[in-house]
Protein backbone atom coordinates (compact mmCIF):
# COMPACT_ATOMS: atom_id res chain seq x y z
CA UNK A 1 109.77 119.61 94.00
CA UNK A 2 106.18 120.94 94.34
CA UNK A 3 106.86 123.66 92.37
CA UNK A 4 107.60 121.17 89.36
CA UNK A 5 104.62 119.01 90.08
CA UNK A 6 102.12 122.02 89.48
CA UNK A 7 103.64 123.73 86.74
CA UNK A 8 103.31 120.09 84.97
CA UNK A 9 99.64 119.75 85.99
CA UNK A 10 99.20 123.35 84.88
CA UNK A 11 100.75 122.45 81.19
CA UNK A 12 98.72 119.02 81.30
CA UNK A 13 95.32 120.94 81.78
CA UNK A 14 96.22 123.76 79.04
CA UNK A 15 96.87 120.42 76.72
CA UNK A 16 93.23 118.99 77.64
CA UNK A 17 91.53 122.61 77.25
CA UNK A 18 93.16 123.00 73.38
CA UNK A 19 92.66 119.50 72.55
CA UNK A 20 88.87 119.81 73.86
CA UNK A 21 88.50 123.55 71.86
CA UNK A 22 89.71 121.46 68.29
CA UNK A 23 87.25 118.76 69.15
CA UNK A 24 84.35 121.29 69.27
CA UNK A 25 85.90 122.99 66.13
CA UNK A 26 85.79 119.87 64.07
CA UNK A 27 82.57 119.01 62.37
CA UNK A 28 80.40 116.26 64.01
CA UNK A 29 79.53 112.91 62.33
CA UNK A 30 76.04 111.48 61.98
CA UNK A 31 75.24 108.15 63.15
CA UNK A 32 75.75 106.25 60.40
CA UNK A 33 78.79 108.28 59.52
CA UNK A 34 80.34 107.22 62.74
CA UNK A 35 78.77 103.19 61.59
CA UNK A 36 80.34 104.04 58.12
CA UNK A 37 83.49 104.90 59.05
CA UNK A 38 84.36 102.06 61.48
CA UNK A 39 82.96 99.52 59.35
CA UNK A 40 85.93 100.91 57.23
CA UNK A 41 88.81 101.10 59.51
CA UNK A 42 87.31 97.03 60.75
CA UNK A 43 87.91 95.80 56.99
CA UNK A 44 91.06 97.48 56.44
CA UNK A 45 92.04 95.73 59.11
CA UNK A 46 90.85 92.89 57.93
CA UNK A 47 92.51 93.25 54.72
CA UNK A 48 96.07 93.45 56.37
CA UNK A 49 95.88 90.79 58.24
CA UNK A 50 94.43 88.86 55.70
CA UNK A 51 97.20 89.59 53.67
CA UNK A 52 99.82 88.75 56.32
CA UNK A 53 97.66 85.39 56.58
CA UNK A 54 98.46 84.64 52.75
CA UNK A 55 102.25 85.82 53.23
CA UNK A 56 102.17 83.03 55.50
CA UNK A 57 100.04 80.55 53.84
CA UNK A 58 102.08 77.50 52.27
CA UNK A 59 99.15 74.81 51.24
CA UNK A 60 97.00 76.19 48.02
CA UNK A 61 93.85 75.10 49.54
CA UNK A 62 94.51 77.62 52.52
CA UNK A 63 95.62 79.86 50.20
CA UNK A 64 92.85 79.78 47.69
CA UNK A 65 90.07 80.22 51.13
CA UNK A 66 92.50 83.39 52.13
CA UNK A 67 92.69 85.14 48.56
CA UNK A 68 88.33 84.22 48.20
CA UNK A 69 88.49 86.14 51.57
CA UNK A 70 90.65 89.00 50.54
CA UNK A 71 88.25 89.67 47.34
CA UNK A 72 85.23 89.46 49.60
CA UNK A 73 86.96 92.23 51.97
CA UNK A 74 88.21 94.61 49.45
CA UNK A 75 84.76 94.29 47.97
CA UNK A 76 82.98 95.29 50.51
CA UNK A 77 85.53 98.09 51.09
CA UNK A 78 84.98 99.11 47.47
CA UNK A 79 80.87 98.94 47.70
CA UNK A 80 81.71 101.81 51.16
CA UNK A 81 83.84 103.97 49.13
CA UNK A 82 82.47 104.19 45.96
């Protein structure tokens, strides 16, 4: 039963050291890349639940606040990618 035990632990820290060798290997972001590129991933999330919100939305007041919403997120997605 031992035996089993340390072979796993063996494999588990082989995993770590090849996962930690194609960290080093990948290029490293800036700063403001990192700021960039969660400010992204934030309003696309944003925008999906937004448009789960409207999926959902029967009164065309709450409707018409969700869709102004919507632009304003896929706005500001546009002004970051473009």
């Amino acid at each position: 039963m031992a035996r089993g035990w340390e072979s796993k632990d063996v494999e588990s820290q082989q995993d770590l050291a090849e996962q930690r060798a194609q960290e080093r290997m990948r290029p490293q972001m800036s700063a403001e890349e990192r700021e960039k590129q969660a400010r992204r991933e934030s309003l696309r999330m944003d925008e999906k639940r937004l448009e789960a919100d409207l999926g959902k939305a029967r009164h065309p007041k709450h409707r018409e606040q969700i869709e102004a919403a919507l632009g304003h997120v896929r706005g500001k997605l546009g002004e970051l990618e473009g």
